[in-house]
Each structure stands twice: as structure tokens, then as C-alpha cells.
PDB file of N, CA and C in Angstrom:
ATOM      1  N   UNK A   1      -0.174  -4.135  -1.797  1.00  0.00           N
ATOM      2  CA  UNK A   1      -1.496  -3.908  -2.304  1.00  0.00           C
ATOM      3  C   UNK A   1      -1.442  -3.153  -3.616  1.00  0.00           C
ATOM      4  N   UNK A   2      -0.448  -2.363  -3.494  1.00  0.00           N
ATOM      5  CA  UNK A   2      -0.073  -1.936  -4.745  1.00  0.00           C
ATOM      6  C   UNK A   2       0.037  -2.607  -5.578  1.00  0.00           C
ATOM      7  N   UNK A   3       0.830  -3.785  -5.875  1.00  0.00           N
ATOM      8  CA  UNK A   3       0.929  -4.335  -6.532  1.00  0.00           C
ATOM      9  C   UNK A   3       0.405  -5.250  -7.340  1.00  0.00           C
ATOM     10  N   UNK A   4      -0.892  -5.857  -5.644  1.00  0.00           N
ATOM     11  CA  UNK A   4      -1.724  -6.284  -6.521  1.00  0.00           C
ATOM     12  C   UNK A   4      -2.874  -5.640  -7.212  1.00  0.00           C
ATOM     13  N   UNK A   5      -3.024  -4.117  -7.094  1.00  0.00           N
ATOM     14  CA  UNK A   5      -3.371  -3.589  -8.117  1.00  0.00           C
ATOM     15  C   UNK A   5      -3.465  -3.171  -9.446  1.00  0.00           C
ATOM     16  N   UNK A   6      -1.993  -3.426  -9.484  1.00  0.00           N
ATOM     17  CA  UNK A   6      -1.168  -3.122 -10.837  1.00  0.00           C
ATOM     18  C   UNK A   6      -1.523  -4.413 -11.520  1.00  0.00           C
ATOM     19  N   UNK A   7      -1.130  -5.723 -10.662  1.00  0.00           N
ATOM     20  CA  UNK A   7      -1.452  -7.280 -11.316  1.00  0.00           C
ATOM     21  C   UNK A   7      -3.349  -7.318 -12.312  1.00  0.00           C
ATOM     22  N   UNK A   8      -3.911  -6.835 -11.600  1.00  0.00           N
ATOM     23  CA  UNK A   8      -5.233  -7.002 -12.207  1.00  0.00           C
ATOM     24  C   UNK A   8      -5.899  -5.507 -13.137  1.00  0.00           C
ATOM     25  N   UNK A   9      -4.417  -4.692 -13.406  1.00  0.00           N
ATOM     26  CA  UNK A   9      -4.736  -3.267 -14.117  1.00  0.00           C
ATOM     27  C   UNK A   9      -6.362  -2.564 -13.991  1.00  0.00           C
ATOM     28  N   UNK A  10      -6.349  -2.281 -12.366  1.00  0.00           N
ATOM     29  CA  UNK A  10      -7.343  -1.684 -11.742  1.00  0.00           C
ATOM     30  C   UNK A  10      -6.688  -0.605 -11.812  1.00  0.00           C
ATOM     31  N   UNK A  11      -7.720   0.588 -11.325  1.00  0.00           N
ATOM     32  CA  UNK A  11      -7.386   2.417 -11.592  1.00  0.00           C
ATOM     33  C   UNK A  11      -6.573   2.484 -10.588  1.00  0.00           C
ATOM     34  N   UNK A  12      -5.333   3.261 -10.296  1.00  0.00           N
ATOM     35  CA  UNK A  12      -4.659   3.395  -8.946  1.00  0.00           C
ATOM     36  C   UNK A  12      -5.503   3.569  -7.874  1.00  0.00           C
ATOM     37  N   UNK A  13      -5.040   3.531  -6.823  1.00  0.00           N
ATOM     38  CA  UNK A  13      -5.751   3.790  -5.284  1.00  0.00           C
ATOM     39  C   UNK A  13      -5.498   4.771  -5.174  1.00  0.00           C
ATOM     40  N   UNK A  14      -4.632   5.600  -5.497  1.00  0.00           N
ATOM     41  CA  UNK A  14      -4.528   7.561  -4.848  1.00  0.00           C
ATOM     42  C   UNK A  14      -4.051   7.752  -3.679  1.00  0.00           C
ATOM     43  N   UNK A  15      -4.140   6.496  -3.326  1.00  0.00           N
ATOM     44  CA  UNK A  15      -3.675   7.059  -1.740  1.00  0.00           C
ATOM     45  C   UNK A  15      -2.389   6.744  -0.785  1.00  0.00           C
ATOM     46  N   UNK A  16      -1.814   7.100  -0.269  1.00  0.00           N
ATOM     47  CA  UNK A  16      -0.731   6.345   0.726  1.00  0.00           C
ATOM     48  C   UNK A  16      -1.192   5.638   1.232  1.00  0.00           C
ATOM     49  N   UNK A  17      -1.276   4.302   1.344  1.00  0.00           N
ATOM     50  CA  UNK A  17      -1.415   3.387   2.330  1.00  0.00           C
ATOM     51  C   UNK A  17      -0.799   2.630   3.508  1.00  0.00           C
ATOM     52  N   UNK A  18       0.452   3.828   3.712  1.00  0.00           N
ATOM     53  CA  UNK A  18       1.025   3.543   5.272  1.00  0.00           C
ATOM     54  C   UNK A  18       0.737   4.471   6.081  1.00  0.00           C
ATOM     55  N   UNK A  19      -0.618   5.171   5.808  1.00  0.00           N
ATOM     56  CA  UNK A  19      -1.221   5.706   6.548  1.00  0.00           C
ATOM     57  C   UNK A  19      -2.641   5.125   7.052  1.00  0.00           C
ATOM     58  N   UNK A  20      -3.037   4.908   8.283  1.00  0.00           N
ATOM     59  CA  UNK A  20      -4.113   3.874   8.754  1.00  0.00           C
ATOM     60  C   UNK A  20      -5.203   4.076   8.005  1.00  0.00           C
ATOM     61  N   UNK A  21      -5.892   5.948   8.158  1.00  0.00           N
ATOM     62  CA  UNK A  21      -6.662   6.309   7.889  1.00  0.00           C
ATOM     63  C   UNK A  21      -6.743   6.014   5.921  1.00  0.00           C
ATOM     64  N   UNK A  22      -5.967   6.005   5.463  1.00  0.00           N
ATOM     65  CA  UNK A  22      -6.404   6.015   4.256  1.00  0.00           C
ATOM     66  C   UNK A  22      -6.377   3.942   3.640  1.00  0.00           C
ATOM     67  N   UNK A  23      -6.133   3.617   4.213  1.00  0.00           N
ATOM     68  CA  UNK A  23      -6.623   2.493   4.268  1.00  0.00           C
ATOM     69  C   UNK A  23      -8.009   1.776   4.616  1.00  0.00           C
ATOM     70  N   UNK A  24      -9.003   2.285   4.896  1.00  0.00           N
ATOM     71  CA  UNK A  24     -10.299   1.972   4.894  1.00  0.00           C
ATOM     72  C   UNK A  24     -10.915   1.792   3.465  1.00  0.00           C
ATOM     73  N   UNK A  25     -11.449   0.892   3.215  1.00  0.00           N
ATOM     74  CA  UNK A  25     -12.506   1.230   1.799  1.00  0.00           C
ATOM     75  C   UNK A  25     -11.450   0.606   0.907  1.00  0.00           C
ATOM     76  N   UNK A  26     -10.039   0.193   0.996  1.00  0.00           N
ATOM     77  CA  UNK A  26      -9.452  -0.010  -0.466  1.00  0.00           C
ATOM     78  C   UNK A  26      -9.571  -1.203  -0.948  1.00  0.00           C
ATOM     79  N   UNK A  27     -10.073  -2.441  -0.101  1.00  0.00           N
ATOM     80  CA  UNK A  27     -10.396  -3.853  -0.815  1.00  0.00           C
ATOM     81  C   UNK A  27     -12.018  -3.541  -1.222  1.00  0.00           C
ATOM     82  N   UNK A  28     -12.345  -2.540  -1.366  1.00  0.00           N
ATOM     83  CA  UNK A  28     -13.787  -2.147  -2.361  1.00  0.00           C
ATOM     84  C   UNK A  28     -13.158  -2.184  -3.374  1.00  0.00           C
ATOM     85  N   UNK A  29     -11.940  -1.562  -4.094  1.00  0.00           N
ATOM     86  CA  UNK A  29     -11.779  -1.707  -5.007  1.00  0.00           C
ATOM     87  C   UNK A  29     -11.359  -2.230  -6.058  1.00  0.00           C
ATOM     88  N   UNK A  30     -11.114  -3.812  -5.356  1.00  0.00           N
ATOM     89  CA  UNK A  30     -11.669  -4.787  -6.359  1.00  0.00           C
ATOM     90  C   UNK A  30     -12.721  -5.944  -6.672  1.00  0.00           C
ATOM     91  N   UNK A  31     -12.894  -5.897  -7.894  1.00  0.00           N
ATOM     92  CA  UNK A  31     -14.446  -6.038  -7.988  1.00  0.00           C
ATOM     93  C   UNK A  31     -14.463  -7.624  -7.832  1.00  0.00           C
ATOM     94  N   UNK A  32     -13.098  -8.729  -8.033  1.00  0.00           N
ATOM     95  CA  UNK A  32     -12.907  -9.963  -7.682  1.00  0.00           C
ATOM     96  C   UNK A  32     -12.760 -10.223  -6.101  1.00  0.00           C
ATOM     97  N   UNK A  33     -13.755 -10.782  -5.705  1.00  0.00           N
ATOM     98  CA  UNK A  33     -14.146 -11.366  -4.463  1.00  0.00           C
ATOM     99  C   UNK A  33     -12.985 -12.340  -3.890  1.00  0.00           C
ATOM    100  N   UNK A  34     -11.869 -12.920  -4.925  1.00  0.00           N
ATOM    101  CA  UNK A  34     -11.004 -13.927  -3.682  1.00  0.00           C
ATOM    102  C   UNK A  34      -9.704 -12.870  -3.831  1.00  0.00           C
ATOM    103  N   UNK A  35      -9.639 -11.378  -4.709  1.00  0.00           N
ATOM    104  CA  UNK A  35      -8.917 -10.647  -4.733  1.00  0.00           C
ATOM    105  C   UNK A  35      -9.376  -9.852  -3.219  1.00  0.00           C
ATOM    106  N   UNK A  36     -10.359  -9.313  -3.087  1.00  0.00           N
ATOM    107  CA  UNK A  36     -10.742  -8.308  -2.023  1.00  0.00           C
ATOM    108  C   UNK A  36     -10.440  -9.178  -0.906  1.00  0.00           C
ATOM    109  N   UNK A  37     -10.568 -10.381  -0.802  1.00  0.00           N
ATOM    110  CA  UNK A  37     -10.216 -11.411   0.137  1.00  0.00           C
ATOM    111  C   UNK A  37      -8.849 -10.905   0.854  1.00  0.00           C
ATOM    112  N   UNK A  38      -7.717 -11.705  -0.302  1.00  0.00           N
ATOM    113  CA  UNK A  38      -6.361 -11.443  -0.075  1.00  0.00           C
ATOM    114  C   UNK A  38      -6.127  -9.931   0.466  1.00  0.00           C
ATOM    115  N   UNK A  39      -6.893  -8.763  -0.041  1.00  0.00           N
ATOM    116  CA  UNK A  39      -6.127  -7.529   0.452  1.00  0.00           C
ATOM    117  C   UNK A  39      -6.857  -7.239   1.711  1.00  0.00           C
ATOM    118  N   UNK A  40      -7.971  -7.896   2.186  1.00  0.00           N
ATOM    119  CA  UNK A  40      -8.429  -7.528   3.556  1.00  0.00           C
ATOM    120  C   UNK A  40      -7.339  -8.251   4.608  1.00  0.00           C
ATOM    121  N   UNK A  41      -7.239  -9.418   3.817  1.00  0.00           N
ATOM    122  CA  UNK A  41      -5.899 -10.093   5.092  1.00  0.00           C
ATOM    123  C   UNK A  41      -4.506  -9.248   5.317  1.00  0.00           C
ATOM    124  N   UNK A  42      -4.177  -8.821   3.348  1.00  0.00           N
ATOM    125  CA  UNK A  42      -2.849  -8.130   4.061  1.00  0.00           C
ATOM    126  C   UNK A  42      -3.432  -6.837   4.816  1.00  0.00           C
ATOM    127  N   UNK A  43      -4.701  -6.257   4.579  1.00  0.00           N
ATOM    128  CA  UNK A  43      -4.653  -5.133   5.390  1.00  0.00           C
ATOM    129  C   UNK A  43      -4.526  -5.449   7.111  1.00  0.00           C
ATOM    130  N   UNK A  44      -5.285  -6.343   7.163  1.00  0.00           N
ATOM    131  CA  UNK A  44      -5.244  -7.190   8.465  1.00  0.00           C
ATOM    132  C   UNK A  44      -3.677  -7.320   9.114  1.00  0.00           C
ATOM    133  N   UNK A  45      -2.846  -7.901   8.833  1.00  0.00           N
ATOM    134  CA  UNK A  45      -1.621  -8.026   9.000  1.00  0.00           C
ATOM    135  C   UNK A  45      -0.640  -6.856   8.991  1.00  0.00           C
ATOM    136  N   UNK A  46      -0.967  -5.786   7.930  1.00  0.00           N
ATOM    137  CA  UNK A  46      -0.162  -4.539   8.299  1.00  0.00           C
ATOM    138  C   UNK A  46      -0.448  -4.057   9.521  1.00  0.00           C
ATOM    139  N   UNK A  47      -1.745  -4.162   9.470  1.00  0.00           N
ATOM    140  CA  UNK A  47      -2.274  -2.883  11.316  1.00  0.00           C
ATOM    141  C   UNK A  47      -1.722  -4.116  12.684  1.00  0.00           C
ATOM    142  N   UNK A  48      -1.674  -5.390  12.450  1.00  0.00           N
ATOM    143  CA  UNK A  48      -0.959  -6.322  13.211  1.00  0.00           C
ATOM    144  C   UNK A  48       0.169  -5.775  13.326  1.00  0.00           C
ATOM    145  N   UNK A  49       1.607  -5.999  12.443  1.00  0.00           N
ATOM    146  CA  UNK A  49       2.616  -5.456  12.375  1.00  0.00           C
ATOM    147  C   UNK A  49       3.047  -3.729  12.813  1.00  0.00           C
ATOM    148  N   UNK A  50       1.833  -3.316  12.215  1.00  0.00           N
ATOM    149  CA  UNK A  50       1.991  -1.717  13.124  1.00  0.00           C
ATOM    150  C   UNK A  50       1.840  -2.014  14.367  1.00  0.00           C
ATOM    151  N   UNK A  51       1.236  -2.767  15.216  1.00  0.00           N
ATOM    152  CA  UNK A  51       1.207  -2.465  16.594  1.00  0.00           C
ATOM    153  C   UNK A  51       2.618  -3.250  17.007  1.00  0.00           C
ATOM    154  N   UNK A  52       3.074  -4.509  16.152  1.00  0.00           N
ATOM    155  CA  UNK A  52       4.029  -5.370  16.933  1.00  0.00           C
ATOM    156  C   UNK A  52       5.350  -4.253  16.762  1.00  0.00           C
ATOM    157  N   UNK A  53       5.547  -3.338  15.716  1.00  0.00           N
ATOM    158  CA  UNK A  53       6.569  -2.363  15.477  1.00  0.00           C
ATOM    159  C   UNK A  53       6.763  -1.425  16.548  1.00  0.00           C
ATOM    160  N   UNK A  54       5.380  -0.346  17.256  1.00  0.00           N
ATOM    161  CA  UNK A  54       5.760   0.161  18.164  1.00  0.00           C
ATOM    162  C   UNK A  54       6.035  -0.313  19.357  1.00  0.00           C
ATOM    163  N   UNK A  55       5.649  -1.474  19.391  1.00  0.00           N
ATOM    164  CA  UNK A  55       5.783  -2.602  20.516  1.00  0.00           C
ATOM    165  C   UNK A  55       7.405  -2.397  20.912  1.00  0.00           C
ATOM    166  N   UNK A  56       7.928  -3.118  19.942  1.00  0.00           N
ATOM    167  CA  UNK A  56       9.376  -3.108  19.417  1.00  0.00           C
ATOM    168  C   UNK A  56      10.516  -1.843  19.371  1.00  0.00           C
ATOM    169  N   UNK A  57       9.921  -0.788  18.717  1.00  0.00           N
ATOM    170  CA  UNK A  57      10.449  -0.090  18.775  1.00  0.00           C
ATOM    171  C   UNK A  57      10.688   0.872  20.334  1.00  0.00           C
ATOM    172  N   UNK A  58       9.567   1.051  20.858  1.00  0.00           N
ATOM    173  CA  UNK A  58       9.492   1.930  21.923  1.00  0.00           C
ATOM    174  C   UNK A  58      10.222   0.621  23.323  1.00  0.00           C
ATOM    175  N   UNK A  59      10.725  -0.642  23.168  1.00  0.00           N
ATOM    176  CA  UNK A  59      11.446  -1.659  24.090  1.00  0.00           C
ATOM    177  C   UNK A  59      12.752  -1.291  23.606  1.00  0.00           C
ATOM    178  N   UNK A  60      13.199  -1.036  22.253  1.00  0.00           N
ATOM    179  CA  UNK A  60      14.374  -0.548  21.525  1.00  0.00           C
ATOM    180  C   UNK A  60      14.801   0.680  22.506  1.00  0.00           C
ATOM    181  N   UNK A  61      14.000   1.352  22.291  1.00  0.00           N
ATOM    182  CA  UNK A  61      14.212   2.995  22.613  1.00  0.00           C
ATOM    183  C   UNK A  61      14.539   2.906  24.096  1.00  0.00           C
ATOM    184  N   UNK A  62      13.693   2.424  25.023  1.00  0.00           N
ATOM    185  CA  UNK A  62      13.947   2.271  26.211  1.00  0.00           C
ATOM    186  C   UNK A  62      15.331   2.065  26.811  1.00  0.00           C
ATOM    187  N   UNK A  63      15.493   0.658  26.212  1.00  0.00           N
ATOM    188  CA  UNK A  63      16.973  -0.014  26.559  1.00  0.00           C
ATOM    189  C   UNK A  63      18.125   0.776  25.792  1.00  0.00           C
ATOM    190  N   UNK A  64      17.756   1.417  24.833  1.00  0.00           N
ATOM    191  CA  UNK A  64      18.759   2.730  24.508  1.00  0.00           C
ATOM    192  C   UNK A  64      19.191   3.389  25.495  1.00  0.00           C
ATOM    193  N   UNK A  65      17.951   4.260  26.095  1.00  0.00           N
ATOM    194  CA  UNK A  65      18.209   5.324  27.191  1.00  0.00           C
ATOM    195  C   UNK A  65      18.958   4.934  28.062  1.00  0.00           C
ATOM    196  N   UNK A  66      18.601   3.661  28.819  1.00  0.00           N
ATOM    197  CA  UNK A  66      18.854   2.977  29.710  1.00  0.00           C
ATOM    198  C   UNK A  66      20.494   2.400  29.721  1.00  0.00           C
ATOM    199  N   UNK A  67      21.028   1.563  28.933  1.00  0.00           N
ATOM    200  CA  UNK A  67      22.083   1.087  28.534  1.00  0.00           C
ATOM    201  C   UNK A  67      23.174   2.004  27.754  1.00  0.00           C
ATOM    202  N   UNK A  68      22.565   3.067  26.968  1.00  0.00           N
ATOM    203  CA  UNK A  68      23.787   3.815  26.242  1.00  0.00           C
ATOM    204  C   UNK A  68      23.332   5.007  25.818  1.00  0.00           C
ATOM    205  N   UNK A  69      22.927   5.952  27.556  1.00  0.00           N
ATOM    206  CA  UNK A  69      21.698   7.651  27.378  1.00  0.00           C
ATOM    207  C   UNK A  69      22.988   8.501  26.466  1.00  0.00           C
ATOM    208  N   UNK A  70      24.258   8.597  26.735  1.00  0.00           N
ATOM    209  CA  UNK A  70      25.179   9.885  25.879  1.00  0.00           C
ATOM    210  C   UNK A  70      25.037   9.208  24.088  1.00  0.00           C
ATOM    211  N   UNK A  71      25.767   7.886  23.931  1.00  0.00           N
ATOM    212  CA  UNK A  71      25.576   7.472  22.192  1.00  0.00           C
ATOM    213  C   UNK A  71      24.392   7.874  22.454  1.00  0.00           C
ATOM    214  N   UNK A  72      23.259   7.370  22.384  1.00  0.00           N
ATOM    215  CA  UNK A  72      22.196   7.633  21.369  1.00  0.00           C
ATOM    216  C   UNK A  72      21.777   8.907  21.305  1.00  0.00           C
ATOM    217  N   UNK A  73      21.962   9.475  22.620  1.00  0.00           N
ATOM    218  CA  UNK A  73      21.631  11.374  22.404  1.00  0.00           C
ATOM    219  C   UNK A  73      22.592  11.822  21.405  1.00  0.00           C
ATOM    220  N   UNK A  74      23.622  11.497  21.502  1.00  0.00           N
ATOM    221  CA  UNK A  74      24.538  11.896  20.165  1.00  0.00           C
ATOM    222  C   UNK A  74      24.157  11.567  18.930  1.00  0.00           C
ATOM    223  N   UNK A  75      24.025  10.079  18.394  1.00  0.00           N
ATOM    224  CA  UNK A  75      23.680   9.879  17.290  1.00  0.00           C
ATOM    225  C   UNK A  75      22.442  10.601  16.393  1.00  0.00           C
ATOM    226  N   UNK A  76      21.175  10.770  17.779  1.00  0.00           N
ATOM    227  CA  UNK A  76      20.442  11.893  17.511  1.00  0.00           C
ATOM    228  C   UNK A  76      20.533  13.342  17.326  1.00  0.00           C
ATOM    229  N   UNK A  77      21.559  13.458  17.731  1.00  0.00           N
ATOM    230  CA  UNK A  77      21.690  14.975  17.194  1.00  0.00           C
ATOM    231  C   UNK A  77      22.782  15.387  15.921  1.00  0.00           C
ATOM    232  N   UNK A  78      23.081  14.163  15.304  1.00  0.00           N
ATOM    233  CA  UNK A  78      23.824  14.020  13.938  1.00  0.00           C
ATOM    234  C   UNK A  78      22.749  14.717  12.968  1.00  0.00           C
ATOM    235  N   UNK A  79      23.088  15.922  12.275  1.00  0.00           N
ATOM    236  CA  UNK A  79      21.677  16.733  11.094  1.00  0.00           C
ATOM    237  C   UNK A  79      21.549  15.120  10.197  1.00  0.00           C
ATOM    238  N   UNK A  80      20.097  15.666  10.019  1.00  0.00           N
ATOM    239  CA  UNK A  80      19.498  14.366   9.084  1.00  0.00           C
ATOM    240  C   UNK A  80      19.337  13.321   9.917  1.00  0.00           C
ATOM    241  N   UNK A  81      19.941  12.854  11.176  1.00  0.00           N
ATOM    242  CA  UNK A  81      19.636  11.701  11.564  1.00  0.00           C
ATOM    243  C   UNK A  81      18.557  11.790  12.586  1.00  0.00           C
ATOM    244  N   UNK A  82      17.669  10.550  12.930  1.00  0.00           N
ATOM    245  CA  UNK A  82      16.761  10.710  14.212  1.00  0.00           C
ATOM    246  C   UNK A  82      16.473   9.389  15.204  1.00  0.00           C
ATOM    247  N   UNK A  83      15.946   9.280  15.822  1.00  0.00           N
ATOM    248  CA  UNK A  83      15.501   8.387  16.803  1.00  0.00           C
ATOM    249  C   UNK A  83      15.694   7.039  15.948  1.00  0.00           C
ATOM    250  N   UNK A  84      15.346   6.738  14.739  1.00  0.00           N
ATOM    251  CA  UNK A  84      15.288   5.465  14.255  1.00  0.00           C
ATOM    252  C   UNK A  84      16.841   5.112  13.803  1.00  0.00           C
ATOM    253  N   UNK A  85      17.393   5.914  12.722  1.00  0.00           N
ATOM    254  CA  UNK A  85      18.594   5.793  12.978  1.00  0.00           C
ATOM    255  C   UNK A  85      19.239   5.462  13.375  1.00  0.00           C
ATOM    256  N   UNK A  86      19.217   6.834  14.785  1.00  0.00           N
ATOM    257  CA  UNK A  86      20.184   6.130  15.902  1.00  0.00           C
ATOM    258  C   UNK A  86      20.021   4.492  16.949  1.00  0.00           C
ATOM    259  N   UNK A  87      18.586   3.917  16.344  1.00  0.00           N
ATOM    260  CA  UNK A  87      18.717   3.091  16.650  1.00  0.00           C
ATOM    261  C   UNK A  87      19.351   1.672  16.221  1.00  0.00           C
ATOM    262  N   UNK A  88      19.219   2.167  14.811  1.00  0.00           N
ATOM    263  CA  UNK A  88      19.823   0.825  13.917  1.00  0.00           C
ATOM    264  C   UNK A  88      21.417   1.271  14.159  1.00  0.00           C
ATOM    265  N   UNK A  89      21.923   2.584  14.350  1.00  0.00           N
ATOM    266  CA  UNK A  89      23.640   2.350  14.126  1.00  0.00           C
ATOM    267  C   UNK A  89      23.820   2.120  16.121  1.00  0.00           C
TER     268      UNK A  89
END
């Protein structure tokens, strides 16, 4: 969305938008109608993908505990590393 902001040199959005809450209101801000279009869908599709992620992730996490509870408690307690991490190594 960023980007297609930048494409039509509209004022920045200000905001993080991998945060839910600040995602409301941002296809107001463009004033082309098949533009506000496109960013209501990708907004549509991110909050899709946010739910299919914790979906995913928390079936990840599970079968962690379950299949390999000492690695992943370890990998989690590597400084700097955390739950996601230790899931990808």
C-alpha cells in the first residue's frame, strides 16, 4: 500500500500498517476510485492472511512442543532469539 502510494505521489500515510488498528480509513486516501478499490482488497487480504498466519503458526508451535519440547525450549532461550525463530531453525 505503500507503494501504491508512492506510485500516485499522494502525502505519506504516517502510519504502520501491520498494525490492524491503524489500518482503518487508509483507502480514504486516495482520491482515485479504482485506486481506493485495489487498496480495500489488499487491505482485505492482509487481515485474511493475518488470521491464516496465526492459524499456522500456533499448529507450528504445537507440533513443536509436542514432537521436539527440549530443541525448541533451547532454541528459545538462545539471547536475541524467540518463538518464531526457533521455529524456522
Amino acid at each position: 500500500m505503500h507503494n501504491t502510494n508512492s506510485q500516485y505521489n499522494l502525502p505519506e500515510i504516517g502510519k504502520k500498517l501491520v498494525y490492524k488498528a491503524n489500518r482503518a480509513g487508509v483507502e480514504e486516501h486516495c482520491p482515485d476510485p479504482s485506486v481506493r478499490k485495489t487498496i480495500e482488497m489488499d487491505l482485505s487480504l492482509i487481515d485474511h492472511y493475518d488470521k491464516l498466519l496465526s492459524e499456522v503458526e500456533l499448529y507450528i508451535t504445537r507440533s513443536a512442543k509436542t514432537q521436539a519440547v527440549q530443541t525448541f525450549a533451547r532454541l528459545q532461550s538462545v539471547p536475541g532469539g524467540g518463538q518464531i525463530l526457533a521455529l524456522v531453525i
